[in-house]
Protein backbone atom coordinates (compact mmCIF):
# COMPACT_ATOMS: atom_id res chain seq x y z
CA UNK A 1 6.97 1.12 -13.77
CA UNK A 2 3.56 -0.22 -13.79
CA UNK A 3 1.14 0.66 -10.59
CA UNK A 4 -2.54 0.02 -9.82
CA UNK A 5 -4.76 0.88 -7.40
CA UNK A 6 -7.98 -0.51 -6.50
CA UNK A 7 -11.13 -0.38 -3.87
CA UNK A 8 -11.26 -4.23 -3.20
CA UNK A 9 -14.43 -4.01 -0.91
CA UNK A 10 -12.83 -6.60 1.29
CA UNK A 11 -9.80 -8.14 0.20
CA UNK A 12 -10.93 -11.74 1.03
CA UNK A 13 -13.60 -11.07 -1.47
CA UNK A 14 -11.59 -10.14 -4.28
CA UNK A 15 -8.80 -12.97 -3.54
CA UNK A 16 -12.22 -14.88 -3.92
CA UNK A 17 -12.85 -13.47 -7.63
CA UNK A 18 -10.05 -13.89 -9.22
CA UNK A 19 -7.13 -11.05 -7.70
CA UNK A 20 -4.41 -13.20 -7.91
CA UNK A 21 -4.63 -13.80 -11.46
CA UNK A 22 -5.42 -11.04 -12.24
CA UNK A 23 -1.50 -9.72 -10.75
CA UNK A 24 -0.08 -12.39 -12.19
CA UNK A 25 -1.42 -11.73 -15.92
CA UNK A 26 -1.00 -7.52 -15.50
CA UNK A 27 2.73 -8.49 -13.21
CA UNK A 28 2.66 -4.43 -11.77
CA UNK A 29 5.45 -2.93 -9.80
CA UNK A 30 3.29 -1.74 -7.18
CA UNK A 31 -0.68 -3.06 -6.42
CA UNK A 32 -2.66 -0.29 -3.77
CA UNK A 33 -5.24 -1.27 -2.26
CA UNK A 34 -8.32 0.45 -0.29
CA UNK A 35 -11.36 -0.85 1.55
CA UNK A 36 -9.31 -4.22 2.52
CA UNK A 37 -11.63 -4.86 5.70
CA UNK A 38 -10.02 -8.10 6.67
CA UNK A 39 -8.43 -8.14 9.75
CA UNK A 40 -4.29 -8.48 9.75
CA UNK A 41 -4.37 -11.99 11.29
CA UNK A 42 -6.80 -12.94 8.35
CA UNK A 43 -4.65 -11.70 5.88
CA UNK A 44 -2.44 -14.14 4.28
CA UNK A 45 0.62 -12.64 3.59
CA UNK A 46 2.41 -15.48 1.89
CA UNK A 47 0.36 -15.62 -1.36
CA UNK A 48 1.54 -12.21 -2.04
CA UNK A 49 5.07 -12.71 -1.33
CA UNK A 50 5.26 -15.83 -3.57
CA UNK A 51 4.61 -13.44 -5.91
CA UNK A 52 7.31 -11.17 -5.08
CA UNK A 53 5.51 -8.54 -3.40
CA UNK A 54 6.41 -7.20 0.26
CA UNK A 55 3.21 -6.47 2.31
CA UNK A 56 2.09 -3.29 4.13
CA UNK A 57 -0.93 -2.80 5.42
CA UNK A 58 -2.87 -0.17 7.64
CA UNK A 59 -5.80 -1.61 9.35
CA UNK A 60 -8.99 0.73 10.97
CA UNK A 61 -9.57 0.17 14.46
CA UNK A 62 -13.02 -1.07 14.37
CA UNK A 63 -12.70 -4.71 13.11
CA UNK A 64 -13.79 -5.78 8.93
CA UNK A 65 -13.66 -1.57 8.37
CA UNK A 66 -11.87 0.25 5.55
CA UNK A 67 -8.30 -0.95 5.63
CA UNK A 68 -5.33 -0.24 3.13
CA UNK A 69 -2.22 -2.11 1.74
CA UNK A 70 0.70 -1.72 -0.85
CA UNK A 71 2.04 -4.42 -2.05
CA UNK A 72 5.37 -3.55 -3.98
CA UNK A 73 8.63 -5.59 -5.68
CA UNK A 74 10.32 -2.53 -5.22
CA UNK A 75 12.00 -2.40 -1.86
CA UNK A 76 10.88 1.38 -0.24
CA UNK A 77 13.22 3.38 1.79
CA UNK A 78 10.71 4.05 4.57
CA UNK A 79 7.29 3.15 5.28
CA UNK A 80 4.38 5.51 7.39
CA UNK A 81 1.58 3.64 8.28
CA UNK A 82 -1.49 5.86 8.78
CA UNK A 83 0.89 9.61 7.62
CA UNK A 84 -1.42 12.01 9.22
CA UNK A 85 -3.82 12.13 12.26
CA UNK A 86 -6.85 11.24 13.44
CA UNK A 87 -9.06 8.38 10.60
CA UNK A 88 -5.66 8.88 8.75
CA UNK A 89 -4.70 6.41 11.51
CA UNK A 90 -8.01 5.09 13.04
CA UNK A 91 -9.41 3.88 9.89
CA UNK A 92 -6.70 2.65 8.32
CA UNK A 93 -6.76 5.08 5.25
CA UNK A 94 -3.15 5.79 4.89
CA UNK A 95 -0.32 3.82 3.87
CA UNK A 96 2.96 6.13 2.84
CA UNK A 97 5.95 4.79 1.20
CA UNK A 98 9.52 6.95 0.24
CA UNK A 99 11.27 5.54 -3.34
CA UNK A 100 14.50 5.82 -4.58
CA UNK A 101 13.12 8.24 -7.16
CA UNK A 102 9.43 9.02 -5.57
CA UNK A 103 7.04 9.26 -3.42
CA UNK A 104 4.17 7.20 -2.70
CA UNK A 105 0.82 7.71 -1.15
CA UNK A 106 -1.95 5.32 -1.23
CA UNK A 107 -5.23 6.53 0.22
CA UNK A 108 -8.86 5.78 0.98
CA UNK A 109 -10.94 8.87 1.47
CA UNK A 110 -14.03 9.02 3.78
CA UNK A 111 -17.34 8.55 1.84
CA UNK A 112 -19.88 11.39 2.63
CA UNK A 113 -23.05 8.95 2.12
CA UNK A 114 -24.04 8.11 4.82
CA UNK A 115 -24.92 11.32 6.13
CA UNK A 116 -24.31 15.20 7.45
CA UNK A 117 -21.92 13.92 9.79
CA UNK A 118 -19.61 12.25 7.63
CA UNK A 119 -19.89 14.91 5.16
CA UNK A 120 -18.17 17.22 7.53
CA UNK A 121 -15.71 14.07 8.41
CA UNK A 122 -14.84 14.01 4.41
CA UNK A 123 -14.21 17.29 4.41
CA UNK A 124 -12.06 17.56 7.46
CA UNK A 125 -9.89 14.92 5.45
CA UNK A 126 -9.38 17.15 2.47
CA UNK A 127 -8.59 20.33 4.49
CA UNK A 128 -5.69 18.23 6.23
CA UNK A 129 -4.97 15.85 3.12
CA UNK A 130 -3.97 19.32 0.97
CA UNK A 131 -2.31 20.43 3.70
CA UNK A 132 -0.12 17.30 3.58
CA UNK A 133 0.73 17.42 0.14
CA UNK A 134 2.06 20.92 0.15
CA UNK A 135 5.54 20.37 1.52
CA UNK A 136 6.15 17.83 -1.21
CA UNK A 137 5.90 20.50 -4.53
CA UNK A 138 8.75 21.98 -3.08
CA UNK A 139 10.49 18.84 -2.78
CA UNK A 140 13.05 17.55 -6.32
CA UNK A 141 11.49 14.07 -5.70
CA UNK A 142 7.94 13.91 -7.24
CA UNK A 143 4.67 12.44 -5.24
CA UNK A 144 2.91 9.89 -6.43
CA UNK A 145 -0.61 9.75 -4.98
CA UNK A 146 -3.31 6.80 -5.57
CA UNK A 147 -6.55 5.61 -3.93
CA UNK A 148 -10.23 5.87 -3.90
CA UNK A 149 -11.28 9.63 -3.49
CA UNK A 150 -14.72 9.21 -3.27
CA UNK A 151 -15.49 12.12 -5.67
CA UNK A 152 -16.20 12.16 -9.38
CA UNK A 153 -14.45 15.43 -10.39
CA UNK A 154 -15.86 16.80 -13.67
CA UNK A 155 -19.26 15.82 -15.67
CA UNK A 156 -17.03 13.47 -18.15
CA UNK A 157 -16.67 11.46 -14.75
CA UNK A 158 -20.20 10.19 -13.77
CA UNK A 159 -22.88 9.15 -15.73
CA UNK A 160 -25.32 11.24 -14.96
CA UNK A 161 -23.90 14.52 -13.36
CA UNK A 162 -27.68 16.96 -13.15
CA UNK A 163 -29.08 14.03 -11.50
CA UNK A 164 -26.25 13.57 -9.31
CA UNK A 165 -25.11 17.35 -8.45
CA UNK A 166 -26.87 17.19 -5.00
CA UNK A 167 -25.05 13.77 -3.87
CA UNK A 168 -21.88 13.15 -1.93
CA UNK A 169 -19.53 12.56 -4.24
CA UNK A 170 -20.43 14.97 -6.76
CA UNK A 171 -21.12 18.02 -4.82
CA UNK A 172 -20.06 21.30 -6.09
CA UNK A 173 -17.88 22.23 -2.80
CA UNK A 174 -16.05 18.38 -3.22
CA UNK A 175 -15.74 19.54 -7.25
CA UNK A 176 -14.62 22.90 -6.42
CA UNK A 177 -11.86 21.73 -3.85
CA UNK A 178 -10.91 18.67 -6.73
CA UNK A 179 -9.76 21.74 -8.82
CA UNK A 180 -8.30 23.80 -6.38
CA UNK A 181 -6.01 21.01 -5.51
CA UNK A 182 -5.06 19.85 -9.14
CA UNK A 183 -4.64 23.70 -9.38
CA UNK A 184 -1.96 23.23 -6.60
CA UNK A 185 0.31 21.28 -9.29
CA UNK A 186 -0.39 18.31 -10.11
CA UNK A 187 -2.09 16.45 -12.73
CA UNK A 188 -4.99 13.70 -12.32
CA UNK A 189 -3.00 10.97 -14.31
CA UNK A 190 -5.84 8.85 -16.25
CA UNK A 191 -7.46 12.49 -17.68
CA UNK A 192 -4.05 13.83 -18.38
CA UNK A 193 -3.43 10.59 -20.81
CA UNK A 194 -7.17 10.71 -21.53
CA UNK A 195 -8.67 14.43 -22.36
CA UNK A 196 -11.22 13.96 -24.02
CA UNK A 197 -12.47 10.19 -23.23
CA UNK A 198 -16.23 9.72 -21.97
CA UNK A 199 -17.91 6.50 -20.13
CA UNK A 200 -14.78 5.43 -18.65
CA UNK A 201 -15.73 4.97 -14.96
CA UNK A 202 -14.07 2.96 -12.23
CA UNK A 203 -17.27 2.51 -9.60
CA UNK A 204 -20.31 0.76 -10.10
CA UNK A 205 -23.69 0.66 -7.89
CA UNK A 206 -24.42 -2.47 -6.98
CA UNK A 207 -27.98 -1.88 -7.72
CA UNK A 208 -29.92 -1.20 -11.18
CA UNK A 209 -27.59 -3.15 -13.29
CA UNK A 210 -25.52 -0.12 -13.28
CA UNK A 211 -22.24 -1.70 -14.05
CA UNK A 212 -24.29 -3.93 -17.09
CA UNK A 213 -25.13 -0.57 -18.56
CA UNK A 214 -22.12 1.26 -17.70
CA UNK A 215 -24.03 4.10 -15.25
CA UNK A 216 -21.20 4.65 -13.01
CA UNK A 217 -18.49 7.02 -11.57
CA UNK A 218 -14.94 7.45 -12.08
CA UNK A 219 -13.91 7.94 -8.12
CA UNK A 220 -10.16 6.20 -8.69
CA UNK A 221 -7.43 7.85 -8.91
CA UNK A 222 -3.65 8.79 -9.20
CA UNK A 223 -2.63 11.85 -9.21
CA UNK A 224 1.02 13.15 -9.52
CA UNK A 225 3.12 16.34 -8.83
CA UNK A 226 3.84 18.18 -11.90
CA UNK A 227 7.54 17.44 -12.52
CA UNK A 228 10.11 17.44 -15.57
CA UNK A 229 10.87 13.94 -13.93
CA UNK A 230 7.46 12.14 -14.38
CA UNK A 231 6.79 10.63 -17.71
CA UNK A 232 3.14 9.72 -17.70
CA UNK A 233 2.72 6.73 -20.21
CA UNK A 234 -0.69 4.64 -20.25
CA UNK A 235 -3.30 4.56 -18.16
CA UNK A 236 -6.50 2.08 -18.49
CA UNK A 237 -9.53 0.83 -16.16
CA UNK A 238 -9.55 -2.67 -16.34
CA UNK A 239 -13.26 -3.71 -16.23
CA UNK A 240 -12.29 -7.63 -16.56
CA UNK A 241 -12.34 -9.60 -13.92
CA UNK A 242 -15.15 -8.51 -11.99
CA UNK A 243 -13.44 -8.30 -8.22
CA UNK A 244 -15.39 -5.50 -6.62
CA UNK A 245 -17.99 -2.46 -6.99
CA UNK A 246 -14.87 -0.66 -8.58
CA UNK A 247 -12.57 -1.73 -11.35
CA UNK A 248 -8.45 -1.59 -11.38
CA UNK A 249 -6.95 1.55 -12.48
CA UNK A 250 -3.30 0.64 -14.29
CA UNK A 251 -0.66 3.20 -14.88
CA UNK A 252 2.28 2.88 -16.24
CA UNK A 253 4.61 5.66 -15.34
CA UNK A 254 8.51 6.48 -15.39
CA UNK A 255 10.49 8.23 -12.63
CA UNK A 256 13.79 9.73 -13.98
């Protein structure tokens, strides 16, 4: 089974750049998007579903704001828009799907940049996002978890981690919780495949000509329950096309 996830920064915009060909050359099982921003009556569902994917989307509140969607060949058994409380559901963040053989979860965490206040709003969303996932190790089907996390765990992950160890995103409380909750059991897919790889990041500032010289962050992620049924395969960023600040994260994956 082949899944990606990616931060579109406004789904319009990356329909705009190139998104649709991009499916149809990689031809995943499952696409997961975050930061779709487009209103639902603006979203055209048909292009998707002429290429064989069902839509599900769960938009914020406030109108052209975060936003997420699955879009999956694979028929689910039952579908939770916004699976949790509070920007779980305001913001659109959440979109939860139940497999034959897993679980799905595709996610948009809060962003802590633009000040104290969100800080203690991305927080709030790990506390309750852990406390979530916790039911689900003791459960025979494994959980599949995707999205942008809006933290760059270890210093192989951003480009410059001393310059960057006082920013959201890279703070050592958001670092120290990243372990804890790996630590919980499960495994951050790309680094599992990928130990020892450096410069492989999925987010980009717009500014400096960061992307050009390859200054970013990895922030992307799936992340799976540690199970004798997962069979992790590949996993690759896929910096071409350009569709957004972020790049596609591909994994290919087997449930059994």
């Amino acid at each position: 089974m082949k899944i990606i996830t990616l931060n579109c920064n406004g789904i319009r915009s990356s329909l705009s750049k190139g998104l649709l060909d991009f499916i149809r050359h990689e031809n995943p099982d499952i696409l997961c998007f975050q930061e779709t921003k487009a209103p639902g009556k603006e979203i055209d569902r048909e292009e998707f579903r002429h290429l064989g994917y069902e839509v599900y989307f769960s938009l914020a509140e406030k109108p052209g704001y975060s936003g997420t969607a699955v879009l999956t060949k694979q028929k689910p058994k039952q579908v939770t828009i916004g699976f949790g409380d509070g920007i779980f559901r305001s913001e659109g963040r959440s979109v939860f799907l139940e497999f034959q053989d897993f679980y799905l979860w595709n996610l948009y965490f809060p962003s802590g940049t633009s000040g104290e206040e969100r800080q203690k709003v991305k927080y709030q969303f790990l506390d309750e996002f852990t406390e979530l996932t916790k039911p689900f190790l003791k459960k025979k089907k494994p959980l599949l978890i995707c999205g942008d996390v809006n933290i760059a765990h270890t210093e192989m992950d951003i480009h410059n981690p001393k310059g960057n160890q006082n920013n959201s995103g890279f703070l050592p409380a958001e670092r120290k919780w990243f372990t804890d909750f790996l630590e919980l059991g499960f495994f951050d897919c790309f680094r599992t495949i990928h130990p020892d790889v450096l410069d492989e990041y999925s987010w980009w500032t717009y500014r400096f000509q960061a992307r050009k010289n390859n200054k970013g962050w990895r922030i992307d992620y799936f992340f799976v329950t540690k199970s004798k049924s997962v069979r992790l395969q590949t996993a690759k960023i896929a910096k071409e096309p350009v569709m957004s600040d972020h790049a596609p994260v591909v994994l290919e994956i087997q449930f059994s």
